[in-house]
C-alpha atoms as a PDB file:
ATOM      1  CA  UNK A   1    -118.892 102.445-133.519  1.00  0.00           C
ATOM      2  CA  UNK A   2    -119.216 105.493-135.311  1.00  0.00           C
ATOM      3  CA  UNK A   3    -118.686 105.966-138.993  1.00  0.00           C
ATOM      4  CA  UNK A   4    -118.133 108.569-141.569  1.00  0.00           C
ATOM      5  CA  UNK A   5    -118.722 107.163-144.681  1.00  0.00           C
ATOM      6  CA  UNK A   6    -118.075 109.573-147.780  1.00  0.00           C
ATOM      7  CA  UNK A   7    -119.348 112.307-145.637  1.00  0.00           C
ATOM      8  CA  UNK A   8    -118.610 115.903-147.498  1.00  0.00           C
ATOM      9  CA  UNK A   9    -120.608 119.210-146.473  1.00  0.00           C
ATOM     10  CA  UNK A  10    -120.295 122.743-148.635  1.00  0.00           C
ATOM     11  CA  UNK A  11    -121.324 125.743-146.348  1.00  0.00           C
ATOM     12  CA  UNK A  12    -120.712 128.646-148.618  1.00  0.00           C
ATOM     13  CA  UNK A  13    -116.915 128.857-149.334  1.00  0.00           C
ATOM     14  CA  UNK A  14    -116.608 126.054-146.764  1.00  0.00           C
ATOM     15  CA  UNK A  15    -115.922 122.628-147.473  1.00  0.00           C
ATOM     16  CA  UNK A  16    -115.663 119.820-144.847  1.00  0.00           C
ATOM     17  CA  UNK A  17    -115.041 116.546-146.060  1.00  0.00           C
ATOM     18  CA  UNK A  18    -114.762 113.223-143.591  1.00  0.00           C
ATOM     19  CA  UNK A  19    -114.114 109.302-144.204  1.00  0.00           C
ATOM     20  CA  UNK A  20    -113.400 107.929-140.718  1.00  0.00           C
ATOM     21  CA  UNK A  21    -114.136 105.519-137.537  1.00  0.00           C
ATOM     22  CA  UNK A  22    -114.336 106.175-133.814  1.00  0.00           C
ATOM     23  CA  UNK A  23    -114.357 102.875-131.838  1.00  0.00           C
ATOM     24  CA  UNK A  24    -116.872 102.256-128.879  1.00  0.00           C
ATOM     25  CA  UNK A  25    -115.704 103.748-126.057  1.00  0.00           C
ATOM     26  CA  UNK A  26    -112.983 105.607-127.353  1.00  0.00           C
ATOM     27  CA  UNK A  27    -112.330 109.503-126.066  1.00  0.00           C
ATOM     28  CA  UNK A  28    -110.906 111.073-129.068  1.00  0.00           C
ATOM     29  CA  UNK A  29    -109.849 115.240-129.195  1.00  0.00           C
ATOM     30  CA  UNK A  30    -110.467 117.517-132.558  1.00  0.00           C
ATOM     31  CA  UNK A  31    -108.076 119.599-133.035  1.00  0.00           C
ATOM     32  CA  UNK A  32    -107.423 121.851-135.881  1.00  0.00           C
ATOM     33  CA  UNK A  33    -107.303 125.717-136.647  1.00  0.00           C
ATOM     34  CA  UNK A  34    -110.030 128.134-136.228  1.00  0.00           C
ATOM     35  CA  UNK A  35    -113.216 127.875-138.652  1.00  0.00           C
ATOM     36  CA  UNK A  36    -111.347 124.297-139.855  1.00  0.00           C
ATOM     37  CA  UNK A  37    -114.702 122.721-139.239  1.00  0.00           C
ATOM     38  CA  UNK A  38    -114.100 120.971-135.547  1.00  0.00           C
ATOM     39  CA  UNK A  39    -117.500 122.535-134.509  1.00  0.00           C
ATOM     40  CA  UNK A  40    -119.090 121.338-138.006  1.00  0.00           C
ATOM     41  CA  UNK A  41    -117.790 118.006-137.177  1.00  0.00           C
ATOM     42  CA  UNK A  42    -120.008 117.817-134.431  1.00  0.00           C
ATOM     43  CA  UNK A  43    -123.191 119.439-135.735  1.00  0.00           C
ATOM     44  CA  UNK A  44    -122.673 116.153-138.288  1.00  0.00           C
ATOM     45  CA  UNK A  45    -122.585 114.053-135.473  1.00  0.00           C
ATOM     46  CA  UNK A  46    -125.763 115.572-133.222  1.00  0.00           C
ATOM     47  CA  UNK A  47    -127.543 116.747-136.554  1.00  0.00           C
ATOM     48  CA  UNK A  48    -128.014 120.375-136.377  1.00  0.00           C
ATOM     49  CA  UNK A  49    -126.144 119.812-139.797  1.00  0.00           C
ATOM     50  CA  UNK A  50    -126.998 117.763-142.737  1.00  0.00           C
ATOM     51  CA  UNK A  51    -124.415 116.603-145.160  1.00  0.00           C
ATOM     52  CA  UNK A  52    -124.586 116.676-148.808  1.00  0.00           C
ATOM     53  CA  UNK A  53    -123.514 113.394-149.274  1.00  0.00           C
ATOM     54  CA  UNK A  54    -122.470 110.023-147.149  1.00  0.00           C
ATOM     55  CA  UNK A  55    -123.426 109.044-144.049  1.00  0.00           C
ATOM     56  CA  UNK A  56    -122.987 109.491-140.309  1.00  0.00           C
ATOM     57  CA  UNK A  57    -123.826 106.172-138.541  1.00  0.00           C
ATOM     58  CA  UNK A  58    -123.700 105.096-135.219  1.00  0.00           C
ATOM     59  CA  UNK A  59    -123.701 101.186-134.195  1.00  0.00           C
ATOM     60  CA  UNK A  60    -124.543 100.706-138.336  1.00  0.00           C
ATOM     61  CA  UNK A  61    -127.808 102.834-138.148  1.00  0.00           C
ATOM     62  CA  UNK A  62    -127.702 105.984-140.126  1.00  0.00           C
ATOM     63  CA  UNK A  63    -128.564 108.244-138.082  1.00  0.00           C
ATOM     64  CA  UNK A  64    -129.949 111.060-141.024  1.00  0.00           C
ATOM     65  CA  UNK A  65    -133.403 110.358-140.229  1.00  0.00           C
ATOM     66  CA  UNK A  66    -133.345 110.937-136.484  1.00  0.00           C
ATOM     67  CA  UNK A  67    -133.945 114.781-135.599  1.00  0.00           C
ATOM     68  CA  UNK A  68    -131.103 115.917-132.651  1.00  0.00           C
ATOM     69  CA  UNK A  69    -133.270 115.206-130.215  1.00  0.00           C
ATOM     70  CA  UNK A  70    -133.920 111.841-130.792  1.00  0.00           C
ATOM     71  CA  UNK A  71    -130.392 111.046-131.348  1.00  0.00           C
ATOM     72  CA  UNK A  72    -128.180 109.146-129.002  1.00  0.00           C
ATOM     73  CA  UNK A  73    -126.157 112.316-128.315  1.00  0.00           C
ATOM     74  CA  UNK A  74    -125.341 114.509-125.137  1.00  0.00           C
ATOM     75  CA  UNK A  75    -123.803 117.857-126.116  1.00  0.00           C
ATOM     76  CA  UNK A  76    -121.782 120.199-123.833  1.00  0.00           C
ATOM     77  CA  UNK A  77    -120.628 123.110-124.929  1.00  0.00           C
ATOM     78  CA  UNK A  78    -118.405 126.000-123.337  1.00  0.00           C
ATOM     79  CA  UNK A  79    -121.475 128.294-122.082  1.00  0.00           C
ATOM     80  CA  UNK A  80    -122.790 125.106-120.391  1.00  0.00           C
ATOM     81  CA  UNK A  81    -126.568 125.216-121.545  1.00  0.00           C
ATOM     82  CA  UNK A  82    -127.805 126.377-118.187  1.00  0.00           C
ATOM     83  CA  UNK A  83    -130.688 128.152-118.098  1.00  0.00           C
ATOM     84  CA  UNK A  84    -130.571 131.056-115.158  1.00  0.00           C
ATOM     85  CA  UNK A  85    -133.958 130.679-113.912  1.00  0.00           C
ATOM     86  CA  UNK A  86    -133.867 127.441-113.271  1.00  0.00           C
ATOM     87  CA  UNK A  87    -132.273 126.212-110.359  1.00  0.00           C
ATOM     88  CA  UNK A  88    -129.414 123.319-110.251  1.00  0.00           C
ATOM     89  CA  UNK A  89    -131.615 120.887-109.379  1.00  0.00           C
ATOM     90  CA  UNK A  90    -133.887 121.201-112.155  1.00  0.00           C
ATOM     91  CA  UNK A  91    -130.897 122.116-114.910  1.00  0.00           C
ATOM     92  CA  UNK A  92    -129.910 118.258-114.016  1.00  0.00           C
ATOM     93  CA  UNK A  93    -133.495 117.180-113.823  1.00  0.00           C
ATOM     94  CA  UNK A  94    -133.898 118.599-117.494  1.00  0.00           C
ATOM     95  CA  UNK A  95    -131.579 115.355-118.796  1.00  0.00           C
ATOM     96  CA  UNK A  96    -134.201 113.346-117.410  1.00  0.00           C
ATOM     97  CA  UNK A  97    -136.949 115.136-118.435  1.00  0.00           C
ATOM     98  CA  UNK A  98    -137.775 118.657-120.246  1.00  0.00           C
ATOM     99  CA  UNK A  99    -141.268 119.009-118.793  1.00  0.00           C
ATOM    100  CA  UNK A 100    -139.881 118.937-115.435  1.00  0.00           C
ATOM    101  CA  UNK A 101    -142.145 116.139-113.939  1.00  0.00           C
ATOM    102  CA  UNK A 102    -140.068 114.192-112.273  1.00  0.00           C
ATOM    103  CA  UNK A 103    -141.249 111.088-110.244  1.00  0.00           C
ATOM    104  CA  UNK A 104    -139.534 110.769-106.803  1.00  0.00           C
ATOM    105  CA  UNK A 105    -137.318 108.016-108.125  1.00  0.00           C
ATOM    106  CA  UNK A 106    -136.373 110.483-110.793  1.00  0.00           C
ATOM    107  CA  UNK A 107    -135.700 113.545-107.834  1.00  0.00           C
ATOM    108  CA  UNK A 108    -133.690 110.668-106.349  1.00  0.00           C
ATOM    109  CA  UNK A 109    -131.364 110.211-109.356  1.00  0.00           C
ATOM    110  CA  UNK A 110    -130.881 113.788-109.832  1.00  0.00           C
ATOM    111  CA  UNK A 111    -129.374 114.156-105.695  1.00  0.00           C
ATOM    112  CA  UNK A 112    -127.205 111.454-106.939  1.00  0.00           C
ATOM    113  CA  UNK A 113    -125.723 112.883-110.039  1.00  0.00           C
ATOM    114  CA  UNK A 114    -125.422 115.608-107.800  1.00  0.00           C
ATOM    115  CA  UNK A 115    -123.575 114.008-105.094  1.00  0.00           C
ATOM    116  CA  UNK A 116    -121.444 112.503-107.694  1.00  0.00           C
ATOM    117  CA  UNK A 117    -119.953 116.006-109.029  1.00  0.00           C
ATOM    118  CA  UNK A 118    -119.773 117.145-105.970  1.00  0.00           C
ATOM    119  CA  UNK A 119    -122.757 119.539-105.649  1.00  0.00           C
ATOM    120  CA  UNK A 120    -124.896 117.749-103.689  1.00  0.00           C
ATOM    121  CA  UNK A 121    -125.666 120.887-101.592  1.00  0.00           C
ATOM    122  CA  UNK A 122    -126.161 123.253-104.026  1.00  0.00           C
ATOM    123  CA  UNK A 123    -129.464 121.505-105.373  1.00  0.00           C
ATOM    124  CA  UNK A 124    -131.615 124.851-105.055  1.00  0.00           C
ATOM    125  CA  UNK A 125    -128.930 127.495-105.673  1.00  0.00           C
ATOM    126  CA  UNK A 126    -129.218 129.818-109.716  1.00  0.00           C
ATOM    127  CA  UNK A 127    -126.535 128.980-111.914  1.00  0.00           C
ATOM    128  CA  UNK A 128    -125.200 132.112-110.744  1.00  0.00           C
ATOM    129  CA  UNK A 129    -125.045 131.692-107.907  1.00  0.00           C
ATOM    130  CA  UNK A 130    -121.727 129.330-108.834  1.00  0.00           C
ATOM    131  CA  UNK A 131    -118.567 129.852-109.743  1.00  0.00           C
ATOM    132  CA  UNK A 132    -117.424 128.493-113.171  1.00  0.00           C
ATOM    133  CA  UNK A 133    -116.176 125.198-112.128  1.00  0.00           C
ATOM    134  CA  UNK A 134    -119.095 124.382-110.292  1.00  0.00           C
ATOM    135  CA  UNK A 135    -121.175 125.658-113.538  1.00  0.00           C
ATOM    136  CA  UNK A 136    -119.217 122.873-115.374  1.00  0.00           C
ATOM    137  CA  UNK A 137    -119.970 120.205-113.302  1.00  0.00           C
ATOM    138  CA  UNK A 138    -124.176 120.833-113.359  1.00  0.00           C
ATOM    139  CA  UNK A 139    -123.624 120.267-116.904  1.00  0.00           C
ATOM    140  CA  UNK A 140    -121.788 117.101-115.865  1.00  0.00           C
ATOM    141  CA  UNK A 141    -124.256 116.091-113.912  1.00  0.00           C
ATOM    142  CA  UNK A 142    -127.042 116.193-116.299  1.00  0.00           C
ATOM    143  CA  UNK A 143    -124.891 114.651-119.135  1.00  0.00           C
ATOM    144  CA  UNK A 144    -124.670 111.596-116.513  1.00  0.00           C
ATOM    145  CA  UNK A 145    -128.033 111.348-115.799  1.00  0.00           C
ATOM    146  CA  UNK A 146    -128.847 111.687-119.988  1.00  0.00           C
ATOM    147  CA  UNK A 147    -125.991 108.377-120.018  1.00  0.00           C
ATOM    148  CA  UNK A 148    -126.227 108.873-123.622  1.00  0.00           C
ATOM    149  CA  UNK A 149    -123.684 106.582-125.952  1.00  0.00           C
ATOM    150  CA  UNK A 150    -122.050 109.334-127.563  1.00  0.00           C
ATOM    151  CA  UNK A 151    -121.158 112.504-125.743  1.00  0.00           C
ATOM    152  CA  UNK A 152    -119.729 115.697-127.740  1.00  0.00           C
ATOM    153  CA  UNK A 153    -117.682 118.456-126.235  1.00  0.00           C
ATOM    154  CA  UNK A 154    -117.486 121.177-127.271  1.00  0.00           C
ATOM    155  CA  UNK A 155    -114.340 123.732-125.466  1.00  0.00           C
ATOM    156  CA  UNK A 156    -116.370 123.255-122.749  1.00  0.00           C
ATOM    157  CA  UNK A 157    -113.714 124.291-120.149  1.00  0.00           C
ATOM    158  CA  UNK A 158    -112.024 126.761-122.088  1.00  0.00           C
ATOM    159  CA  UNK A 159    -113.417 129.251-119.827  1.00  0.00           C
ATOM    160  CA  UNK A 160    -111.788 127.923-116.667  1.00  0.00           C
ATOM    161  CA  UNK A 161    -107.963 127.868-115.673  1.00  0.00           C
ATOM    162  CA  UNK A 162    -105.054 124.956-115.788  1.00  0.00           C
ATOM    163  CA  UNK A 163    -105.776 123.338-112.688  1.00  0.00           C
ATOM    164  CA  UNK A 164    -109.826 123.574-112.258  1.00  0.00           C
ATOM    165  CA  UNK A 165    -109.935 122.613-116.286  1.00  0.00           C
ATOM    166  CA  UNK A 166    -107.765 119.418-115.201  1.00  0.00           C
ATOM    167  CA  UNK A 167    -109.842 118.822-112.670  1.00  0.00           C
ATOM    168  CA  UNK A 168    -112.982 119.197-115.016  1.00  0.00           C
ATOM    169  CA  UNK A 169    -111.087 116.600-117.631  1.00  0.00           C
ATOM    170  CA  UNK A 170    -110.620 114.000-115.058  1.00  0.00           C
ATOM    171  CA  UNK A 171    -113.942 114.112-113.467  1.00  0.00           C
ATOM    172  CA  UNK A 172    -115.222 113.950-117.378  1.00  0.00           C
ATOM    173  CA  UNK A 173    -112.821 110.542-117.848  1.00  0.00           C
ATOM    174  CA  UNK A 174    -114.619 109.102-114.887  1.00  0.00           C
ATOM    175  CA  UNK A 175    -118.034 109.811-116.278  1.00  0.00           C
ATOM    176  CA  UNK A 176    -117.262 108.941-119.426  1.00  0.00           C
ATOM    177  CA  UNK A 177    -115.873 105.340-118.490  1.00  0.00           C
ATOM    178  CA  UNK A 178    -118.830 104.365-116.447  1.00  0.00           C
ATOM    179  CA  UNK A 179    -121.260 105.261-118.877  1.00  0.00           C
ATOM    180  CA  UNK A 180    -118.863 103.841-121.529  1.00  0.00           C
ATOM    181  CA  UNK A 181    -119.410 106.323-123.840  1.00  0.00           C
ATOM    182  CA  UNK A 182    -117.791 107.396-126.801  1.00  0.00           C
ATOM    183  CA  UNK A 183    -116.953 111.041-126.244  1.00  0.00           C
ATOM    184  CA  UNK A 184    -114.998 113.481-129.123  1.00  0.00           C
ATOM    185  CA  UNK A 185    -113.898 116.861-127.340  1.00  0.00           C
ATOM    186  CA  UNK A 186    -112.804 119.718-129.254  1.00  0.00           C
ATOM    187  CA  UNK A 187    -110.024 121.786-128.096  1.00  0.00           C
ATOM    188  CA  UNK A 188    -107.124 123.981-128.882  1.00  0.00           C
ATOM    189  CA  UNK A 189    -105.461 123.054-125.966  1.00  0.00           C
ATOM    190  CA  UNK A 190    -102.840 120.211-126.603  1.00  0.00           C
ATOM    191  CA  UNK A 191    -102.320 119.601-123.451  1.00  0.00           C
ATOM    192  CA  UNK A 192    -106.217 118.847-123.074  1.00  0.00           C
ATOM    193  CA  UNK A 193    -105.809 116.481-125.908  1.00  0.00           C
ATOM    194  CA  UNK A 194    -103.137 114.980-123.695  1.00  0.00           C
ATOM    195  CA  UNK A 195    -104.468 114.531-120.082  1.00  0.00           C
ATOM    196  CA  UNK A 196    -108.200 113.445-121.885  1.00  0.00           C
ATOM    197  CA  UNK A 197    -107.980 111.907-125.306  1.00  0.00           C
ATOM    198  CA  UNK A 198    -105.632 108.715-126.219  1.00  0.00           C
ATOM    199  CA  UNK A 199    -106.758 109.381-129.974  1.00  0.00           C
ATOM    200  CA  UNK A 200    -106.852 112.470-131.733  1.00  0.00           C
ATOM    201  CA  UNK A 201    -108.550 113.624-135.221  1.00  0.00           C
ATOM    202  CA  UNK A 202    -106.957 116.571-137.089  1.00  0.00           C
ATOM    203  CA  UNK A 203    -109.040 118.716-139.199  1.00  0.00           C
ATOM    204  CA  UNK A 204    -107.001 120.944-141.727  1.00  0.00           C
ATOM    205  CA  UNK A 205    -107.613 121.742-145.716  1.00  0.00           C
ATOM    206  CA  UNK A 206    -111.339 120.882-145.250  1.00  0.00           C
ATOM    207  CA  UNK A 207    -110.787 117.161-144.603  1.00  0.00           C
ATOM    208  CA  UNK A 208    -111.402 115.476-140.698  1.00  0.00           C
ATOM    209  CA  UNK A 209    -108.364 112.963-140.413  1.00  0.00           C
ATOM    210  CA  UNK A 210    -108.802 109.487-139.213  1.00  0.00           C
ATOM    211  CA  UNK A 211    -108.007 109.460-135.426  1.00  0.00           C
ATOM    212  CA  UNK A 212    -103.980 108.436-134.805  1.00  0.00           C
ATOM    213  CA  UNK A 213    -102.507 108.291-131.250  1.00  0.00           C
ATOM    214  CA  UNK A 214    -102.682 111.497-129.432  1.00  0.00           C
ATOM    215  CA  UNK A 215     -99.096 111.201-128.236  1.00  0.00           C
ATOM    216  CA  UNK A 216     -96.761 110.335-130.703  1.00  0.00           C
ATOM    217  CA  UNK A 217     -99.073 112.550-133.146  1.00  0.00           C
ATOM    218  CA  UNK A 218     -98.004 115.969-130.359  1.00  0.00           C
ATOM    219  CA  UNK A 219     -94.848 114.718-130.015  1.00  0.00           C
ATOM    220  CA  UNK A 220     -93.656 114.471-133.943  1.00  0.00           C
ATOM    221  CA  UNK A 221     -96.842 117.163-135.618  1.00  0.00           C
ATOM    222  CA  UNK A 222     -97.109 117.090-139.036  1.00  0.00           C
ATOM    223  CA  UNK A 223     -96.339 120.510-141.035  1.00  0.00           C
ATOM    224  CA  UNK A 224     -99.764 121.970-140.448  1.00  0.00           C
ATOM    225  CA  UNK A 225    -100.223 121.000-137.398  1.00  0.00           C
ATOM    226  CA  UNK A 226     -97.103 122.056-135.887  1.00  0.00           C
ATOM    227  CA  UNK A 227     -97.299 125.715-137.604  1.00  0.00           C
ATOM    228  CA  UNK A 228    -101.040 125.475-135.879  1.00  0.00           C
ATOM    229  CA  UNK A 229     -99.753 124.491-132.010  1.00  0.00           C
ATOM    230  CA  UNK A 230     -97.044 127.352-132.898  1.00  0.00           C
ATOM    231  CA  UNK A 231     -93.888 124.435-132.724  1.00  0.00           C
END
């Protein structure tokens, strides 16, 4: 489970405030207006942001005196993370490990996670080399091989168009429920929210709602909300 417990940030003019609980397993969407503070929600989460006061905690364990790498978070964001030197094989091989050493066991997994997205040609080939969709699943692949318990999204297939990005979602529900992680995925999409996330938190006036259902929450908006989606 993960738990914001009085949690309240000031970035300048900013002010983010959060009291809320994600269940175990549960893929929830963030959705709010620009600069609400869906990205800062996140940074909370995989701590490349500290809050002023409360407490982010995951399974009961606070989690402010673990650095972001030692964490139990995977992070995806809409550029991907891959580096362009590297090849595909060795972007996936860097969940494993970041020195690049793997064992043959290790090269074995990474053909695997591989296979599973799809790629499992395209082992030796640049980043760009690929076309977008195939970009997004090499960052798939090395958030499987990570199998981290909590998995944060951010737009990551904002980039790409209806039907590949649908694609993208699915594949991402599959991961996500054999690893049984607990993923939150911002978007301004509602009809991401939709296809990916049964529960949805709104941010809006500085404050990160509890999560609600994601349908009958689209279906009947509140004020802000609706003006937001433009209903």
């Amino acid at each position: 489970m993960l738990e914001f417990r009085g949690v309240r940030l000031a970035l300048g003019d900013f002010r983010l405030s959060a009291d809320l609980t994600v269940g175990t397993g549960a893929r929830v969407a963030v959705i709010g207006p620009s600069g609400s503070g869906k990205s800062t929600l996140l940074g909370l989460i995989s701590g490349f942001l500290v809050p002023d006061q409360g407490q982010v905690l995951w399974q009961g364990r606070d989690l402010a005196p673990l650095s972001p790498g030692q964490r139990p978070v995977s992070v995806l964001f809409q550029d991907q993370n891959l580096f362009p030197h590297l090849s595909v094989g060795q972007n996936v091989g860097l969940g494993l490990r970041p020195d690049l050493r793997l064992s043959p066991a290790e090269r074995e997994r990474v053909a695997g996670a591989l296979a599973r997205v799809g790629l499992q040609d395209m082992a030796d080939r640049r980043p760009a080399q690929l076309s977008g969709g195939q970009q997004s699943r090499v960052a798939l692949a090395r958030v499987l091989l990570r199998a981290r318990p909590l998995l944060l999204l951010d737009e990551p297939f904002g980039a790409l168009g209806p039907a590949l990005k649908d694609e993208m979602l699915d594949l991402l529900a599959e991961i996500a429920g054999q690893t049984d992680a607990t993923v939150l995925m911002v978007t301004h999409d509602p009809d991401d929210a939709r296809r990916f996330a049964p529960e949805t938190i709104v941010i809006h006036d500085g404050r990160a709602e509890p999560p609600v259902p994601t349908g009958p929450l689209l279906d009947d908006p509140p004020p802000d909300l609706k003006a937001y989606l433009g209903g």
